[in-house]
N, C-alpha and C. Protein backbone atom coordinates (compact mmCIF):
# COMPACT_ATOMS: atom_id res chain seq x y z
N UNK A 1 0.82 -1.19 0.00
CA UNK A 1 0.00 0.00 0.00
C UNK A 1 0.86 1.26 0.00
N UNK A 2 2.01 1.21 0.74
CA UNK A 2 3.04 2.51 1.05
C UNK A 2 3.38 2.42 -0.25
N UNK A 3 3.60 1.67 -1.18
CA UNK A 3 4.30 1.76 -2.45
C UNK A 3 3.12 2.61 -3.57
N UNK A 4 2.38 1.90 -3.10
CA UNK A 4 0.85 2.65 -4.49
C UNK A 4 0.88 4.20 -4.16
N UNK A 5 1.11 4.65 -2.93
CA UNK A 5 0.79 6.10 -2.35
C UNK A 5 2.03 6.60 -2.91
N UNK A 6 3.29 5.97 -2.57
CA UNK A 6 4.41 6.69 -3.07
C UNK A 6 4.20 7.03 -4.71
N UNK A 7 4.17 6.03 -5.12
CA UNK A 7 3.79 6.10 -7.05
C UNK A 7 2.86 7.31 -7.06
N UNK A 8 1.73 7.07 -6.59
CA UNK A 8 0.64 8.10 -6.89
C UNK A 8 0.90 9.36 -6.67
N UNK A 9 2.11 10.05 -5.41
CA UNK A 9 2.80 11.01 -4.91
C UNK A 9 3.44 11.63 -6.19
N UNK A 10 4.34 10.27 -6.59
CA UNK A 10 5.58 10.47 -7.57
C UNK A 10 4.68 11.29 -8.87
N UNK A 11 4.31 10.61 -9.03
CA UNK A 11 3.05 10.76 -10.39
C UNK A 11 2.28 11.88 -10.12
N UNK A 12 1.78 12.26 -9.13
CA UNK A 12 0.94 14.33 -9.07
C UNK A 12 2.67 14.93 -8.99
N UNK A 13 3.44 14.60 -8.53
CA UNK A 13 4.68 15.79 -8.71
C UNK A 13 5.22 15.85 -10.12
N UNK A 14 4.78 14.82 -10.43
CA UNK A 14 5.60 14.74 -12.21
C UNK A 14 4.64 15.38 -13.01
N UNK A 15 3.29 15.62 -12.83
CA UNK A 15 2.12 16.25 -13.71
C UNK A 15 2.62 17.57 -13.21
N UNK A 16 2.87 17.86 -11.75
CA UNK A 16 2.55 19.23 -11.34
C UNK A 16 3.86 20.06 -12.06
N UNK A 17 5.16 19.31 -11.84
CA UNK A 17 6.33 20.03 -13.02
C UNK A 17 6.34 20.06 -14.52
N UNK A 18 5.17 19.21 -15.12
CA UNK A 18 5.15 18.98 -16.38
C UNK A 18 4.35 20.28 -16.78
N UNK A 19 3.15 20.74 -15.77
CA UNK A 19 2.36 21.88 -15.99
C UNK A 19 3.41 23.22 -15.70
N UNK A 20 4.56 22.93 -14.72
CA UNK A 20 4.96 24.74 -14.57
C UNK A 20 5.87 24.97 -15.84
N UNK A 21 6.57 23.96 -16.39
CA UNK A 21 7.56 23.91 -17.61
C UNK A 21 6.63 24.08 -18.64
N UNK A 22 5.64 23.40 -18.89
CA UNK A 22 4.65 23.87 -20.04
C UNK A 22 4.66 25.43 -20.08
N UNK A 23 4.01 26.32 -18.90
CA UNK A 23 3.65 27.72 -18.28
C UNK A 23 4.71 28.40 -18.73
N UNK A 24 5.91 27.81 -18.15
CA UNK A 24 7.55 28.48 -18.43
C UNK A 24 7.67 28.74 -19.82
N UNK A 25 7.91 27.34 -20.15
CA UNK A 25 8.34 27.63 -21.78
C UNK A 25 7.20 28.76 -23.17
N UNK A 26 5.75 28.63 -22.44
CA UNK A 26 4.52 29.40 -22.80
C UNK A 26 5.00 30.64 -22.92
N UNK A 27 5.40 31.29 -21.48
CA UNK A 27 5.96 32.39 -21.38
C UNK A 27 7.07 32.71 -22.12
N UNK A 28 8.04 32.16 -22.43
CA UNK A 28 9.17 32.35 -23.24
C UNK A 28 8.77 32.49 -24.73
N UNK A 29 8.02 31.90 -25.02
CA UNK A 29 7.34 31.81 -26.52
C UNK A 29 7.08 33.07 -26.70
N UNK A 30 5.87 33.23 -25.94
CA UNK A 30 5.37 34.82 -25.88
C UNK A 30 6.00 35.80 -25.96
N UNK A 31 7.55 36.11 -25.00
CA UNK A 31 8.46 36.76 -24.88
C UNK A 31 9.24 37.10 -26.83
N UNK A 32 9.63 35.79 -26.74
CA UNK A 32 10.28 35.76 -28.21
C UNK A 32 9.48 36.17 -28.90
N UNK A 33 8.38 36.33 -29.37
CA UNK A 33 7.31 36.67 -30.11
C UNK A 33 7.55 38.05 -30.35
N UNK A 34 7.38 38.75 -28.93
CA UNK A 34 7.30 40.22 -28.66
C UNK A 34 8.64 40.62 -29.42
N UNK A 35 9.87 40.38 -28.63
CA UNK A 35 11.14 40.69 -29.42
C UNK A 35 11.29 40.82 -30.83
N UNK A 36 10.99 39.16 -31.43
CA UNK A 36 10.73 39.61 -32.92
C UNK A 36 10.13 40.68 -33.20
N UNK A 37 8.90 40.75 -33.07
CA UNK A 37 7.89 41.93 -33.69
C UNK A 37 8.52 43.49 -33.22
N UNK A 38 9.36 42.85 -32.04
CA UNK A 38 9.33 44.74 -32.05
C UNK A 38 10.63 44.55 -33.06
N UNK A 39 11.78 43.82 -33.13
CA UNK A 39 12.86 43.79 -34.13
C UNK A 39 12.45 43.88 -35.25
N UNK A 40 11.52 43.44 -35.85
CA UNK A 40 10.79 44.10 -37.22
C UNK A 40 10.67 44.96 -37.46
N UNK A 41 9.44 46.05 -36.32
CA UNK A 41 9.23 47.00 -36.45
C UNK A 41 10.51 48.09 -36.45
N UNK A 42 11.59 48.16 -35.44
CA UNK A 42 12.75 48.44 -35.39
C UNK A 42 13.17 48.67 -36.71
N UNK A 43 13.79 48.01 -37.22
CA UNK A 43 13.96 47.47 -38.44
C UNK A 43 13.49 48.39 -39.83
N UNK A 44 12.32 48.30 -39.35
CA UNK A 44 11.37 48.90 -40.51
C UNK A 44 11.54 50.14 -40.74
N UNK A 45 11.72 50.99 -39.15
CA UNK A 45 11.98 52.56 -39.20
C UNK A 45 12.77 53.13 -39.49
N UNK A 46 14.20 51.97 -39.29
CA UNK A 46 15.50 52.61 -39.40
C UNK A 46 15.79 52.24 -41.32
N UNK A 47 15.13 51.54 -41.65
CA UNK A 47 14.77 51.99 -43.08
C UNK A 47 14.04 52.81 -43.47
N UNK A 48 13.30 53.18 -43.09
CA UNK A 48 12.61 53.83 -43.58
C UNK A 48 13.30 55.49 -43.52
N UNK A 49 14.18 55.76 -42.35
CA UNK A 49 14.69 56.81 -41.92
C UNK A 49 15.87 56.71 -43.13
N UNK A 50 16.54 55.97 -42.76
CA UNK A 50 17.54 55.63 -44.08
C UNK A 50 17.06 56.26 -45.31
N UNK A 51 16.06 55.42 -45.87
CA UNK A 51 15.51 55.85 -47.25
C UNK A 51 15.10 57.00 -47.13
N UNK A 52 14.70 58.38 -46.36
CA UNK A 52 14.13 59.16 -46.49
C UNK A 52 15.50 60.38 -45.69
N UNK A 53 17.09 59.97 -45.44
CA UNK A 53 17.97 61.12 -45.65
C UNK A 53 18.52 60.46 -46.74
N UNK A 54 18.57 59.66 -47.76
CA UNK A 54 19.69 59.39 -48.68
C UNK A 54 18.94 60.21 -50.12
């Protein structure tokens, strides 16, 4: 019986880190997302500034 409880223990801690690394890596996605888009936009102005003293 001590063994089924331990497993069953083992097994909610392994769901419960599988959910904060999901969350984690979610967040990082999101992050990178933002960066790109603003590096685009970035990007875009300093051409655009470019093209408009040359």
């Amino acid at each position: 019986m001590r063994r089924l409880l331990q497993a069953l223990v083992g097994q909610e801690r392994a769901i419960a880190n599988a959910r904060t690394a999901c969350s984690h890596l979610s967040r990082r996605r999101v992050e990178r997302e933002d960066v790109e888009l603003f590096l685009q936009a970035h990007a875009a102005r300093v051409r655009g500034a470019t093209d408009r003293s040359a």
